[in-house]
N, C-alpha and C. Protein backbone atom coordinates (compact mmCIF):
# COMPACT_ATOMS: atom_id res chain seq x y z
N UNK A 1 -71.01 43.37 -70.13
CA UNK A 1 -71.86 42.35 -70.74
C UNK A 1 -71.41 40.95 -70.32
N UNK A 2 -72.13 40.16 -70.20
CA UNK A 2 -71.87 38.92 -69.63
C UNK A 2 -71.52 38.01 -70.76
N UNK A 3 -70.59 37.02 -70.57
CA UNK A 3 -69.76 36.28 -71.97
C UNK A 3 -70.09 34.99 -71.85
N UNK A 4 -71.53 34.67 -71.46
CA UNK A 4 -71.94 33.51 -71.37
C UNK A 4 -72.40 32.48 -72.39
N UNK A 5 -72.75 33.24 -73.78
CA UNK A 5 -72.74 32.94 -74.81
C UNK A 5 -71.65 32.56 -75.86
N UNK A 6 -71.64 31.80 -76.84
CA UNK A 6 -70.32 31.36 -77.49
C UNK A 6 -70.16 32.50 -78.74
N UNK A 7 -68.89 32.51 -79.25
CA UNK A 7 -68.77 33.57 -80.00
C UNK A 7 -69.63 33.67 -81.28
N UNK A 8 -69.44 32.14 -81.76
CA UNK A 8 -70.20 32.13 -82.64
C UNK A 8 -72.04 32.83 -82.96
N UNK A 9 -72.49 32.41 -81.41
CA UNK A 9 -74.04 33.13 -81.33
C UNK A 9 -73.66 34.48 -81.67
N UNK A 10 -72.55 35.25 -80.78
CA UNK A 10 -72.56 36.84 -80.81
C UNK A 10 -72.65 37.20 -82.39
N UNK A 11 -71.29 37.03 -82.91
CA UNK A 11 -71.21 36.50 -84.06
C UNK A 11 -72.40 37.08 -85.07
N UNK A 12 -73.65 36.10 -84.79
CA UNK A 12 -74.66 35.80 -85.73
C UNK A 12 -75.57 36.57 -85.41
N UNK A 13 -75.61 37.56 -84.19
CA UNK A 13 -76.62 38.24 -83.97
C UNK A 13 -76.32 39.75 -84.19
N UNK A 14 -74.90 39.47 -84.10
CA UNK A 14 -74.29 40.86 -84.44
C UNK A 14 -74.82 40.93 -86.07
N UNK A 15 -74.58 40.21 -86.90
CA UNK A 15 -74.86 40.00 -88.54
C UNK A 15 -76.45 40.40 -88.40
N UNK A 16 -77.23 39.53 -87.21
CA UNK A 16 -78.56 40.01 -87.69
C UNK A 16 -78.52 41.22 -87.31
N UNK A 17 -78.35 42.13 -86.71
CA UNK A 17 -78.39 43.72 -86.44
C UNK A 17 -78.33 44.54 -87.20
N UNK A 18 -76.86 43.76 -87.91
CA UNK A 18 -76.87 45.21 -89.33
C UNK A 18 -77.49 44.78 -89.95
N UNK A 19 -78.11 43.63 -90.41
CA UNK A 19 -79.45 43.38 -91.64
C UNK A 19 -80.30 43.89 -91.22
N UNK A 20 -80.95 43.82 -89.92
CA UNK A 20 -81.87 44.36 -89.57
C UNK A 20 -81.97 46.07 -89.22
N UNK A 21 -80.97 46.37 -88.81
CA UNK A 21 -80.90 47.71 -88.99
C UNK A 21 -80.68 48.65 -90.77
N UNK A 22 -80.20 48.14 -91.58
CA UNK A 22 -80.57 48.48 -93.25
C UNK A 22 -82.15 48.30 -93.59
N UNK A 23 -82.66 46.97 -93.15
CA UNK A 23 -84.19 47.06 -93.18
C UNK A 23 -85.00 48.09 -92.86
N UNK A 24 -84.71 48.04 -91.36
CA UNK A 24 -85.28 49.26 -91.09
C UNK A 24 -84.70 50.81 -91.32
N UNK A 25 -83.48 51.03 -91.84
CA UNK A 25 -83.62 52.25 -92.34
C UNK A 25 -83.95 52.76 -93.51
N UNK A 26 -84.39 51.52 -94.29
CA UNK A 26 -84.38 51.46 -96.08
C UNK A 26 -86.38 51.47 -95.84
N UNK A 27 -86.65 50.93 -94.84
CA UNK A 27 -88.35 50.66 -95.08
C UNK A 27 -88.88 51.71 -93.93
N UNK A 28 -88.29 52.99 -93.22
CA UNK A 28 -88.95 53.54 -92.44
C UNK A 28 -89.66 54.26 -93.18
């Protein structure tokens, strides 16, 4: 993976993943 991004973004998208992944396993 390329580390062109700052940690902080990874960070925050990693957080949105697991929210978004509980969403979608709680509303399939």
């Amino acid at each position: 993976m390329e580390n062109h991004l700052p940690a902080a973004v990874e960070l925050c998208a990693r957080e949105l993943r697991q929210v978004g992944d509980k969403l979608y396993w709680r509303y399939k």
